[in-house]
Structure formats: C-alpha cells, structure tokens
PDB file of N, CA and C in Angstrom:
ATOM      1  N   UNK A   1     119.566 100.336  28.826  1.00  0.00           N
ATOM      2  CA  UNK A   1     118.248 100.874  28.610  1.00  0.00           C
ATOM      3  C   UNK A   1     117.733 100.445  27.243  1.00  0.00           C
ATOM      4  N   UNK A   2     116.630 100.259  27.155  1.00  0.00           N
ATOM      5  CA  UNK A   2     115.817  99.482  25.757  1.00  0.00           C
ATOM      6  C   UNK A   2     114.337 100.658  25.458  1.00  0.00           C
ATOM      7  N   UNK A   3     114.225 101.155  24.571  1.00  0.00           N
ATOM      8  CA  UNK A   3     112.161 101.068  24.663  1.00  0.00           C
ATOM      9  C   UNK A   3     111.655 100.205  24.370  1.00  0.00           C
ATOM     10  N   UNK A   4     110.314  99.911  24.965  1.00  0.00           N
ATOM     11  CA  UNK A   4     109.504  98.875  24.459  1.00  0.00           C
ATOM     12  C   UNK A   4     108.236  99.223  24.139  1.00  0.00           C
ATOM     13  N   UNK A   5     108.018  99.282  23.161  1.00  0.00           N
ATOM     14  CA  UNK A   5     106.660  99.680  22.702  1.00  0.00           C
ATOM     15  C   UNK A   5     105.484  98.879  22.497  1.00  0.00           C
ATOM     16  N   UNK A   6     104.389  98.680  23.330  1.00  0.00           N
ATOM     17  CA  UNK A   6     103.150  97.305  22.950  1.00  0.00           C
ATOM     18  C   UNK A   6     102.684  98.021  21.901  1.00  0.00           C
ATOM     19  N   UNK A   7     102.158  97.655  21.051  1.00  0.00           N
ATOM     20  CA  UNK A   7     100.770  97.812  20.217  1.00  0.00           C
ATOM     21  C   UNK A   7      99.865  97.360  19.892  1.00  0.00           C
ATOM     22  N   UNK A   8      98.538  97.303  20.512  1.00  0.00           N
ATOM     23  CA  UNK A   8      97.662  96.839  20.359  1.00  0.00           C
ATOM     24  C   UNK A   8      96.635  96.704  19.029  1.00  0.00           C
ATOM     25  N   UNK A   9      96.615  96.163  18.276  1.00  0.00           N
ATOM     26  CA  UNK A   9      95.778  96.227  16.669  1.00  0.00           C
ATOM     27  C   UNK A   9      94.297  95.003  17.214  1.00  0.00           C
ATOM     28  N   UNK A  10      93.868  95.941  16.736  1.00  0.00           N
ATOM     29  CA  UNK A  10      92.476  95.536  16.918  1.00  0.00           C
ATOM     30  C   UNK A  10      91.339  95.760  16.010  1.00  0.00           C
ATOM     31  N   UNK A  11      90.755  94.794  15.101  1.00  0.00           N
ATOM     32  CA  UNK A  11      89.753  94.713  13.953  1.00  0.00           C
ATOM     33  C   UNK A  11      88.696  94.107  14.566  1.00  0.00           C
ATOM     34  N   UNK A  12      88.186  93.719  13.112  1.00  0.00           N
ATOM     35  CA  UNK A  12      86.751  93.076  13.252  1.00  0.00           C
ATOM     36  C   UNK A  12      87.068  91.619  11.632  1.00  0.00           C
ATOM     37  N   UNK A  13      86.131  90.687  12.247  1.00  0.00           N
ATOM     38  CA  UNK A  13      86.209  89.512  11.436  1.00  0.00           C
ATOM     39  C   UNK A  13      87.850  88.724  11.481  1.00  0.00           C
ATOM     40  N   UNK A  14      88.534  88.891  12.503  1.00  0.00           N
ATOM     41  CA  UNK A  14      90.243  87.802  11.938  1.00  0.00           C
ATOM     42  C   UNK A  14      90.975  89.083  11.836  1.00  0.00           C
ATOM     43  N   UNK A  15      90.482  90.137  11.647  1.00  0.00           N
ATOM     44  CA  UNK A  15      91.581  91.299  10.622  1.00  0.00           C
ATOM     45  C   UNK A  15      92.917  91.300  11.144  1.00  0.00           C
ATOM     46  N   UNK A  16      93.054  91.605  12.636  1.00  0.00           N
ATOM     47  CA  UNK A  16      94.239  91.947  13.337  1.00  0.00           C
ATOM     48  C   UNK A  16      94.943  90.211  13.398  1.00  0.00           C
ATOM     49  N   UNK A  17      94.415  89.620  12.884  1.00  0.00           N
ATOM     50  CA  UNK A  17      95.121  88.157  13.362  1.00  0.00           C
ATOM     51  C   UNK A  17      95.486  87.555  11.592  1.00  0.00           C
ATOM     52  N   UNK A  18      95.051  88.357  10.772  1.00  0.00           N
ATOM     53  CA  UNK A  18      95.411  88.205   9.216  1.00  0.00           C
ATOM     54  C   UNK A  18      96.253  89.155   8.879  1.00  0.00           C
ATOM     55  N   UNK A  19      96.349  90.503   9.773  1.00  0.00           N
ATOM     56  CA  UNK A  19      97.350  91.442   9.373  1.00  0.00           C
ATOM     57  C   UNK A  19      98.780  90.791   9.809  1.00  0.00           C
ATOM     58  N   UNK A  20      98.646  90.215  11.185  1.00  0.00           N
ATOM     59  CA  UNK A  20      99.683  89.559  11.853  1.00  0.00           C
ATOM     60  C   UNK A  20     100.465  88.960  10.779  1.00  0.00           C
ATOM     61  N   UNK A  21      99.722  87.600  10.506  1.00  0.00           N
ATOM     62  CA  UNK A  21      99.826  86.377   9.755  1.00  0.00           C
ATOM     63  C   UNK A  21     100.945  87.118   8.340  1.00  0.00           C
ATOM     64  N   UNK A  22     100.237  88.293   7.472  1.00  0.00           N
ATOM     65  CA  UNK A  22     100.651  88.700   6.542  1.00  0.00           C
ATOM     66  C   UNK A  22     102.069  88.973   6.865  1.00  0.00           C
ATOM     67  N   UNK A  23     101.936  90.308   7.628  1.00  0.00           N
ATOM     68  CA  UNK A  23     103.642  90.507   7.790  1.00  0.00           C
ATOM     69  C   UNK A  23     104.470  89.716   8.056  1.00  0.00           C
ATOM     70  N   UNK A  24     104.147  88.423   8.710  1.00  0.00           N
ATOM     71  CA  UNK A  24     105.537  87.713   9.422  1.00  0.00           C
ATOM     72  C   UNK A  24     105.208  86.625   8.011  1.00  0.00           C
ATOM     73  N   UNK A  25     104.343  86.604   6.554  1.00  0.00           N
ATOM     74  CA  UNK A  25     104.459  85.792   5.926  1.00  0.00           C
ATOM     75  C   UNK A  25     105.490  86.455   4.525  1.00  0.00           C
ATOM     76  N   UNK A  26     105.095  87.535   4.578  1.00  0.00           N
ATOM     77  CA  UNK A  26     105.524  88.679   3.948  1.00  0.00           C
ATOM     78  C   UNK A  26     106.982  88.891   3.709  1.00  0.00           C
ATOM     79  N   UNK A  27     107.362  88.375   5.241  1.00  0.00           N
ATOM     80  CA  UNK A  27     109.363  88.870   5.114  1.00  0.00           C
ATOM     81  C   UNK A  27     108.927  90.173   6.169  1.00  0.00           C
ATOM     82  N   UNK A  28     108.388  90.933   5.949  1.00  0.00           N
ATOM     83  CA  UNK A  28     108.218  92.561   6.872  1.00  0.00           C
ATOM     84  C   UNK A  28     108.945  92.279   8.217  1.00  0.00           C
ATOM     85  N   UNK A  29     108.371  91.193   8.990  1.00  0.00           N
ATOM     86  CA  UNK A  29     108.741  90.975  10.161  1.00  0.00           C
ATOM     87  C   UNK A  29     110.069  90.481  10.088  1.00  0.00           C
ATOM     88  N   UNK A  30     110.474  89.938   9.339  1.00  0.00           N
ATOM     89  CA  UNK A  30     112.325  89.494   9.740  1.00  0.00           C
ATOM     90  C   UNK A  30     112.786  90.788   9.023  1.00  0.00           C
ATOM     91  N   UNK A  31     112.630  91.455   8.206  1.00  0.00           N
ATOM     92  CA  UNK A  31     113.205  92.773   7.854  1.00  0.00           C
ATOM     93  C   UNK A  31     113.280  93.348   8.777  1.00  0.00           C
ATOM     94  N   UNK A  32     112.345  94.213   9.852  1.00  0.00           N
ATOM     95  CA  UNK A  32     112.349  94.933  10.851  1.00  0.00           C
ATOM     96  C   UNK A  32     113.279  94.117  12.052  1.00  0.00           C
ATOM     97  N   UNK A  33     113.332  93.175  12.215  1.00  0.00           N
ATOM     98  CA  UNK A  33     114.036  92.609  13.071  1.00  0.00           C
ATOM     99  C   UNK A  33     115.366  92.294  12.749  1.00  0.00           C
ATOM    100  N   UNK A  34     116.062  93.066  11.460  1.00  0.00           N
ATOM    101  CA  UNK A  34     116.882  93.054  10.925  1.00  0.00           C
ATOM    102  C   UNK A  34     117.665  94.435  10.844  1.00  0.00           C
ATOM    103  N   UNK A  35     116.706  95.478  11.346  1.00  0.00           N
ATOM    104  CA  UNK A  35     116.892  96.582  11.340  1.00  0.00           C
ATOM    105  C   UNK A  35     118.383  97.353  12.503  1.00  0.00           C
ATOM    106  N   UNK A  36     118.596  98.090  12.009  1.00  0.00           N
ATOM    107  CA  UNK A  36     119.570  98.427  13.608  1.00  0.00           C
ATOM    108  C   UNK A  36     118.817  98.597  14.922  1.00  0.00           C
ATOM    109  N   UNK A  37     119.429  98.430  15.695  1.00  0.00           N
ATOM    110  CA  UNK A  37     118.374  98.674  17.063  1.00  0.00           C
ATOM    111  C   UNK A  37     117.464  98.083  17.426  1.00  0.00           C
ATOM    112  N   UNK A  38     117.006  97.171  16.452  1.00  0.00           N
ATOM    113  CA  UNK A  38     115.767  96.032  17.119  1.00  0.00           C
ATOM    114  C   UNK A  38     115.977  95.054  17.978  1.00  0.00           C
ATOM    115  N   UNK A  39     115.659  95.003  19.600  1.00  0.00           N
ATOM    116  CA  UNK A  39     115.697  94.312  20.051  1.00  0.00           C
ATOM    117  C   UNK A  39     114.901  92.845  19.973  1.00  0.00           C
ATOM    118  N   UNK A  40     113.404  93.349  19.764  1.00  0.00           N
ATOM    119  CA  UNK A  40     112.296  92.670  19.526  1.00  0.00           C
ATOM    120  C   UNK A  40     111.534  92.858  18.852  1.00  0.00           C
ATOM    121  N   UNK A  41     110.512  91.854  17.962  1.00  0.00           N
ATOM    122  CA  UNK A  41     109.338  91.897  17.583  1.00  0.00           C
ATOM    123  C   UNK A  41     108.374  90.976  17.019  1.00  0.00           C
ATOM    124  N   UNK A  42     107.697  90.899  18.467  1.00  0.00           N
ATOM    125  CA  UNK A  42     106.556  89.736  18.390  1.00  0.00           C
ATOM    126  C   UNK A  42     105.064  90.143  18.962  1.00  0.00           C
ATOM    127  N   UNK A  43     104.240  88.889  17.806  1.00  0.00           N
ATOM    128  CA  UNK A  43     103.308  89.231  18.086  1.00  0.00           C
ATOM    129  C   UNK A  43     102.526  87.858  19.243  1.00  0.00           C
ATOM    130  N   UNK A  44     101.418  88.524  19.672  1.00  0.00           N
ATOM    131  CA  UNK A  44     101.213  87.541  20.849  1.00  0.00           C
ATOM    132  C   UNK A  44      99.150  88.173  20.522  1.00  0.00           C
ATOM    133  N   UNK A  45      98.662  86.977  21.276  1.00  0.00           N
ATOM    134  CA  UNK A  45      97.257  86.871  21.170  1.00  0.00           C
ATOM    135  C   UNK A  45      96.371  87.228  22.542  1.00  0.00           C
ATOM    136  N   UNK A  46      95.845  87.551  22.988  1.00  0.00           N
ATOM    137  CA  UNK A  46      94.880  88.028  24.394  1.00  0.00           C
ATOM    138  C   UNK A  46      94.196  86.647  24.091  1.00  0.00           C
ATOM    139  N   UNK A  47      93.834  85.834  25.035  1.00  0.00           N
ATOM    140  CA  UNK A  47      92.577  85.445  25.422  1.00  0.00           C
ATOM    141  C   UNK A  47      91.661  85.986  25.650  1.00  0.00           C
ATOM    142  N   UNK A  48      91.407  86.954  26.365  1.00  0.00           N
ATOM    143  CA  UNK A  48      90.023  87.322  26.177  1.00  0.00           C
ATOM    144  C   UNK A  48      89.360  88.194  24.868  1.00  0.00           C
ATOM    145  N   UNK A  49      90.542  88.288  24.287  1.00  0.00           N
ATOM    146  CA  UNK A  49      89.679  89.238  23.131  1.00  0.00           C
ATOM    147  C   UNK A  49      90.187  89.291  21.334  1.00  0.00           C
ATOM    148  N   UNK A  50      89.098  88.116  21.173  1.00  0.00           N
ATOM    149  CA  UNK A  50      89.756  87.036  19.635  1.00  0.00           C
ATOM    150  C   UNK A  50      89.854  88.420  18.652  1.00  0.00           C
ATOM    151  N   UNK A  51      89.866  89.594  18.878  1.00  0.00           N
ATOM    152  CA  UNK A  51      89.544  90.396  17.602  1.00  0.00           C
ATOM    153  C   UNK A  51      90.942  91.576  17.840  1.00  0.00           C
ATOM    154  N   UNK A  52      91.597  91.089  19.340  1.00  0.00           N
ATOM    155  CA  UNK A  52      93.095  91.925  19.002  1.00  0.00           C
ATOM    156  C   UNK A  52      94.085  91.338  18.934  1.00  0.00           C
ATOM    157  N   UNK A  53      95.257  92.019  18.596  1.00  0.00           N
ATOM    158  CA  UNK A  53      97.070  91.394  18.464  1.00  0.00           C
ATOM    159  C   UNK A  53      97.776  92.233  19.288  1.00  0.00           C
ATOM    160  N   UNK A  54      98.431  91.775  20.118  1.00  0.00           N
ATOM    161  CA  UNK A  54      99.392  92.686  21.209  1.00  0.00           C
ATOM    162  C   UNK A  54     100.969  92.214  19.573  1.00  0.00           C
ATOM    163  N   UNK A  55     101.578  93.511  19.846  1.00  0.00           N
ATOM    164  CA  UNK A  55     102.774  93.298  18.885  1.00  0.00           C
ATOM    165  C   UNK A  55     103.868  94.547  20.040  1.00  0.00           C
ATOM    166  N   UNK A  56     104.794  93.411  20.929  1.00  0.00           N
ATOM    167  CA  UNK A  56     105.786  93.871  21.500  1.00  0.00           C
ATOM    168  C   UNK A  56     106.772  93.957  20.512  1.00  0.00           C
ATOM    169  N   UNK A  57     107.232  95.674  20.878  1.00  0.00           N
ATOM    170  CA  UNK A  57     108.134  96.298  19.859  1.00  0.00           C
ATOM    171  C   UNK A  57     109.585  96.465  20.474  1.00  0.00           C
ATOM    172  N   UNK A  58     110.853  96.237  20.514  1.00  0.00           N
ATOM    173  CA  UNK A  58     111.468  96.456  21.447  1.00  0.00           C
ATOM    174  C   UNK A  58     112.819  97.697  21.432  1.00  0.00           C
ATOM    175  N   UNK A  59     113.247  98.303  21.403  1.00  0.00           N
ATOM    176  CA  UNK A  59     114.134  98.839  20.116  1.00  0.00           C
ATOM    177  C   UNK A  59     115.225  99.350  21.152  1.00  0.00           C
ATOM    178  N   UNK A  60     116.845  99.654  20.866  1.00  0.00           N
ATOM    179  CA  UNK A  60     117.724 100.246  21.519  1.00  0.00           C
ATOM    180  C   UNK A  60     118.037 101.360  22.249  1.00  0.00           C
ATOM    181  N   UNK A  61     117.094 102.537  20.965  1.00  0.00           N
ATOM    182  CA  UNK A  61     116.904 103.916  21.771  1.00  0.00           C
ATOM    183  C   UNK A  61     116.155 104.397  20.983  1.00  0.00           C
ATOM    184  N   UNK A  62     115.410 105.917  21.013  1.00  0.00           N
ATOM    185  CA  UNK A  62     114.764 106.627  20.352  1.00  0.00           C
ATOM    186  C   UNK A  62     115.311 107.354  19.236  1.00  0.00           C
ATOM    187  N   UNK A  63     116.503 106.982  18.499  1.00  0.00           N
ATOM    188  CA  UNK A  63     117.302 106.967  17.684  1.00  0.00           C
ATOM    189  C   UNK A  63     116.985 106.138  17.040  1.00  0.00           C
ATOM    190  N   UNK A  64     116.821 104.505  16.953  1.00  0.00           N
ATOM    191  CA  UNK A  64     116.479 103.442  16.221  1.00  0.00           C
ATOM    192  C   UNK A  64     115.416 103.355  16.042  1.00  0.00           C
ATOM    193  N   UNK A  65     114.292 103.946  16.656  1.00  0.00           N
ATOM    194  CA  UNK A  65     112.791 103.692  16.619  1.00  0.00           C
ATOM    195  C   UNK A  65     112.283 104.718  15.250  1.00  0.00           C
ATOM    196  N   UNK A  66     113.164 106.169  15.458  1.00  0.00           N
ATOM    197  CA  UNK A  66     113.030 107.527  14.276  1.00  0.00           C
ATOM    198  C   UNK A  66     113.554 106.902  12.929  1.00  0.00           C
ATOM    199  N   UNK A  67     114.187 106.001  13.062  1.00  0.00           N
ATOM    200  CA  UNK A  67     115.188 105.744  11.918  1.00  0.00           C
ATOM    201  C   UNK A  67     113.669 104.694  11.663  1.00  0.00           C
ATOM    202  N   UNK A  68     113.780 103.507  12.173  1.00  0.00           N
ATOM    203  CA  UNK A  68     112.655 103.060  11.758  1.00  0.00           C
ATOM    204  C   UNK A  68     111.439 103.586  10.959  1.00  0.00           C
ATOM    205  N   UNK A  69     110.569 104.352  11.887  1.00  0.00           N
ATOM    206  CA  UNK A  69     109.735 105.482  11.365  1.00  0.00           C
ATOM    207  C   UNK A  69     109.820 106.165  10.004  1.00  0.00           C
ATOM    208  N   UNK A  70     111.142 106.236   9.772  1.00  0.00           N
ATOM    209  CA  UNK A  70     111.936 107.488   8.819  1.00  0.00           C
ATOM    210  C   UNK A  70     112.031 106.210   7.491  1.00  0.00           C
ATOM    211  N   UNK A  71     111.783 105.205   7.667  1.00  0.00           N
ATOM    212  CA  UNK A  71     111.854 104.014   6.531  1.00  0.00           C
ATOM    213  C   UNK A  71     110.590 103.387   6.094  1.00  0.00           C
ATOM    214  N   UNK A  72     111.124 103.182   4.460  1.00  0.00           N
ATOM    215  CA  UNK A  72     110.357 102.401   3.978  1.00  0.00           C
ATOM    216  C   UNK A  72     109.209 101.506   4.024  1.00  0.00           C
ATOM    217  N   UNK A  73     110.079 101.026   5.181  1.00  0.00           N
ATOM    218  CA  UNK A  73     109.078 100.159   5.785  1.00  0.00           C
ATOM    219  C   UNK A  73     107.981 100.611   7.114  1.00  0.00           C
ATOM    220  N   UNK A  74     107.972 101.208   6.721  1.00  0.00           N
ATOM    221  CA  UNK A  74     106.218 102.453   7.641  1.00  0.00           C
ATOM    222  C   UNK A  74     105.460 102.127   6.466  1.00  0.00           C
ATOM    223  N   UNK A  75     105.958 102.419   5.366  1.00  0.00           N
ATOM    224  CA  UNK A  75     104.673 102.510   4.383  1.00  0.00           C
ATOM    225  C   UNK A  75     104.163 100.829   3.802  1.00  0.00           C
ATOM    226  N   UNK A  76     104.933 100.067   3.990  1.00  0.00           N
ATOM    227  CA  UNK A  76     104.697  98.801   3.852  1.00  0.00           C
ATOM    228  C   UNK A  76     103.108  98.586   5.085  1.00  0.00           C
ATOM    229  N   UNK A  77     103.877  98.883   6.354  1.00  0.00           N
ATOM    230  CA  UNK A  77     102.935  98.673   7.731  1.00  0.00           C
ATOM    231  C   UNK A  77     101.803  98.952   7.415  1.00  0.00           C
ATOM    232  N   UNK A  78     101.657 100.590   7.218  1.00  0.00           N
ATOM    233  CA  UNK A  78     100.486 101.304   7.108  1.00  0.00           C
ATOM    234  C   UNK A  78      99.692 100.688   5.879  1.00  0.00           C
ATOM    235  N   UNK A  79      99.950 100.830   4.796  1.00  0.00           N
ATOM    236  CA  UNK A  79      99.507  99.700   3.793  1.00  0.00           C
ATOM    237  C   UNK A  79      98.468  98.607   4.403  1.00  0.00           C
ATOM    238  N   UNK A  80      99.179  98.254   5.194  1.00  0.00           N
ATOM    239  CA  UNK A  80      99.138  96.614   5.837  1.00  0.00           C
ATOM    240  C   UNK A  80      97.922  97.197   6.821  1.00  0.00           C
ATOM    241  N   UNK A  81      97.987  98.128   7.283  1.00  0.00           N
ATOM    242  CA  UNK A  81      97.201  98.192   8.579  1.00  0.00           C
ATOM    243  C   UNK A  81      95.721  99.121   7.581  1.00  0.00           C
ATOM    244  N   UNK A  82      95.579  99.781   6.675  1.00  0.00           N
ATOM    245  CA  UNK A  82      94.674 100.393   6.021  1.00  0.00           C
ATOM    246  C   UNK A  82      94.117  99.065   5.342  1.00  0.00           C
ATOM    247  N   UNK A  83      94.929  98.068   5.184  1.00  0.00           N
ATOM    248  CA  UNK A  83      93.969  97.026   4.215  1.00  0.00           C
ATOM    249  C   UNK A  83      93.196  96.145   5.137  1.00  0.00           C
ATOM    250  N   UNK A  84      93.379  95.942   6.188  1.00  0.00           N
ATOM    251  CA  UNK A  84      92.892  94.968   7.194  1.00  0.00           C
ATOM    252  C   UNK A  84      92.344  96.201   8.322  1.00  0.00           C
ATOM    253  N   UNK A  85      91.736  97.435   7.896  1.00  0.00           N
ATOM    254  CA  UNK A  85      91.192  98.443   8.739  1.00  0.00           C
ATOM    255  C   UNK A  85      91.316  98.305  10.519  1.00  0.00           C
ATOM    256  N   UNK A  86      92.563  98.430  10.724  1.00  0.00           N
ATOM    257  CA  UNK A  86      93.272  97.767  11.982  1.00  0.00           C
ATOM    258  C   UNK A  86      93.047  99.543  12.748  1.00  0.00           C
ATOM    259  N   UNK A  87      92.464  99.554  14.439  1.00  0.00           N
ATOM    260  CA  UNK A  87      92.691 100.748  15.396  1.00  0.00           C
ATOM    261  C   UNK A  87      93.867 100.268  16.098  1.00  0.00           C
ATOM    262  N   UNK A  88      94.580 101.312  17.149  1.00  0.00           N
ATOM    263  CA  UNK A  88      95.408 101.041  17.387  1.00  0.00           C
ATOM    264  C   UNK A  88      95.388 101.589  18.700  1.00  0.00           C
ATOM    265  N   UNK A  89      95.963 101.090  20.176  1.00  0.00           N
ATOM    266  CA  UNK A  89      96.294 101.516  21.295  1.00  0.00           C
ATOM    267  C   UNK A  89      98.070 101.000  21.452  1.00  0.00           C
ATOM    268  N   UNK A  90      98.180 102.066  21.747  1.00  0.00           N
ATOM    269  CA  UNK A  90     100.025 101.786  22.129  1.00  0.00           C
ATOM    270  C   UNK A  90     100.378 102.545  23.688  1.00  0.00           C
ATOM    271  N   UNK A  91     101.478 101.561  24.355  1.00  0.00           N
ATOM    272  CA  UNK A  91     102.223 101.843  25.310  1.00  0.00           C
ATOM    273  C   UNK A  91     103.335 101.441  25.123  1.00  0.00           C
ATOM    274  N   UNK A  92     104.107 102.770  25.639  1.00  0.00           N
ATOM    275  CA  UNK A  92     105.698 102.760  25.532  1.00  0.00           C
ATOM    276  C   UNK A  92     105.970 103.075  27.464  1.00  0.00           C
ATOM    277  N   UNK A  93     107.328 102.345  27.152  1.00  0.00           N
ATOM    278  CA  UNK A  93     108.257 101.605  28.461  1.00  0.00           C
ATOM    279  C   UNK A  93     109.332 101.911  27.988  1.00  0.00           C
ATOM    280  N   UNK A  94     110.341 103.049  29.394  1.00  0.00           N
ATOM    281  CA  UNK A  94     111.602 102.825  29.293  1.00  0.00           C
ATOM    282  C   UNK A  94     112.347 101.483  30.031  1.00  0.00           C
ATOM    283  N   UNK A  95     112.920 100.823  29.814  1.00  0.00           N
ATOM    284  CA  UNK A  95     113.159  99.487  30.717  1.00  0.00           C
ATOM    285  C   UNK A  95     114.754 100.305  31.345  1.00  0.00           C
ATOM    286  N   UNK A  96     114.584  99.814  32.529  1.00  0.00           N
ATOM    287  CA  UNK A  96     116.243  99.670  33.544  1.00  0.00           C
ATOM    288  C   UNK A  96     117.640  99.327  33.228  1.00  0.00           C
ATOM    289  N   UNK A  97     118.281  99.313  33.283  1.00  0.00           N
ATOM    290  CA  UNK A  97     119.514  98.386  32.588  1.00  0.00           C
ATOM    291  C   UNK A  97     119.726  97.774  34.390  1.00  0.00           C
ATOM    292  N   UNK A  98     120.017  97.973  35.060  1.00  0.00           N
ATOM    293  CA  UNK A  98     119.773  97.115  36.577  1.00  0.00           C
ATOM    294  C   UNK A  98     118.644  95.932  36.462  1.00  0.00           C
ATOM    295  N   UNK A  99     118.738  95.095  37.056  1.00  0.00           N
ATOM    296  CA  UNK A  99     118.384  93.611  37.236  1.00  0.00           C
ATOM    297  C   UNK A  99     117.461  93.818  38.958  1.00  0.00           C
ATOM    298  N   UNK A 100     116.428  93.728  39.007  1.00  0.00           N
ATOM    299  CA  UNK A 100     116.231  93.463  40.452  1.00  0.00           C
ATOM    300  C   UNK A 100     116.012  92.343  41.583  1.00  0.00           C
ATOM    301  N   UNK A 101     117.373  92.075  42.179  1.00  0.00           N
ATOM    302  CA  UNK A 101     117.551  90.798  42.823  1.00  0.00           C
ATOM    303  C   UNK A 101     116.133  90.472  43.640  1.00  0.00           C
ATOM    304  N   UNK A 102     115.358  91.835  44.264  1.00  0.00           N
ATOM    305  CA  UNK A 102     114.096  91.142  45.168  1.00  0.00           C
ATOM    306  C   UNK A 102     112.841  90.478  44.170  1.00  0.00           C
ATOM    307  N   UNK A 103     113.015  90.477  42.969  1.00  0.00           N
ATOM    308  CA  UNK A 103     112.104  89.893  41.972  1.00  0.00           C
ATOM    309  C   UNK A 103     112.383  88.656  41.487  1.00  0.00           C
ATOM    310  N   UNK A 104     113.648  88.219  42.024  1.00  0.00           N
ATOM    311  CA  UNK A 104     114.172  86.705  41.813  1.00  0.00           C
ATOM    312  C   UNK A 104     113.167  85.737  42.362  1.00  0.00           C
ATOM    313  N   UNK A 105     112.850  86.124  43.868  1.00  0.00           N
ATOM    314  CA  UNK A 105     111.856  85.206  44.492  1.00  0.00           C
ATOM    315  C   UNK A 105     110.498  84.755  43.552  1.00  0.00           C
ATOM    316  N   UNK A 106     110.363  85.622  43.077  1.00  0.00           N
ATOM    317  CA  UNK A 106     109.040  85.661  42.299  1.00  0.00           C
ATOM    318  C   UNK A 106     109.062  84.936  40.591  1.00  0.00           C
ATOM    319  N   UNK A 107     110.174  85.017  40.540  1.00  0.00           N
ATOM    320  CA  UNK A 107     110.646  84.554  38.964  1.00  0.00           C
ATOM    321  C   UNK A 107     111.248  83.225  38.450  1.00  0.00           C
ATOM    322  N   UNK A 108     110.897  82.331  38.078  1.00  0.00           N
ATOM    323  CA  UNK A 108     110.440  80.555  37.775  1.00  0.00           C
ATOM    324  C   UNK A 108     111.573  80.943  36.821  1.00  0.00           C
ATOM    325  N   UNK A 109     113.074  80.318  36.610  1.00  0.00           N
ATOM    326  CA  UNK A 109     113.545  79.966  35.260  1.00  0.00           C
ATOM    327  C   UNK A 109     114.019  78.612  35.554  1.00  0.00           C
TER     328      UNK A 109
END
C-alpha cells in the first residue's frame, strides 16, 4: 500500500511553473525525495491549462506524510507557495498492493 497525493498549484503569469522550476532548482525537491517514505515526487504540466502544475506526491504511509508535514521543510514549501501566490486543489489515493492481471490487456510496456 502507498498514498498518493496529486496537487494541483495553480497561478497567474508562469507562477505555478516558476514555483516548480524553483524547488527542483533549489535542492527542496531531491531533499523531500530523500526523505523516509517517499516514494515519489514529480511535477508534470496539463495541456490544457498553461497556468497549472500537477505535483504527484507519493509516500509509504500516513506516518511518512505527518513526519513530512511535521518538518522543516513545510516552511520552505509554504514560503515557496506564498511568494509565487500559488491556490491549491489536492487528491489523495490509497493504491492496492495487488497487481490487476485484467488491466494487462490494456497496458503497452
């Protein structure tokens, strides 16, 4: 079992695509991905909509995500997200630890 958390950041003028840019120029992003429990964390772009950042979060359990939270590095984020006046929509996913063989048909590797 994993959580996965999307987060959607969404500005005006580049913001959410300069906040991006910052953290993963920053170090922030290999820190957090350095963290215990991080499975993932990347950011990815919508086509249809130049003014958000999808940032898949991926983490071990809700143990690693609090610990996260509970660090330093929140206040780095928030920082980050108050300077580039970033809103935010989030969805969280428990994922399966089972594999589903009838989704093979459907799945190109």
């Amino acid at each position: 079992m994993s959580i996965v958390v999307n987060i959607y950041y969404k500005g005006e003028n580049g913001a959410a695509k300069a906040f991006a840019r910052e953290m993963t120029s920053s170090g922030i992003v290999d820190e957090i991905r350095r963290e215990k429990g991080n499975l993932r964390y990347e950011y990815f772009l919508p086509f249809d909509d130049e003014e958000t950042v999808l940032l898949i979060d991926e983490w071990t359990d809700q143990k690693a995500i609090n610990a996260h939270h509970a660090s330093d590095m929140m206040t780095k984020i928030a920082t980050l997200r108050e300077k580039y006046d970033l809103h935010m929509r989030v969805e969280r996913f428990v994922s399966e630890d089972s594999e589903n063989p009838a989704d093979d048909k459907f799945v190109r590797k």
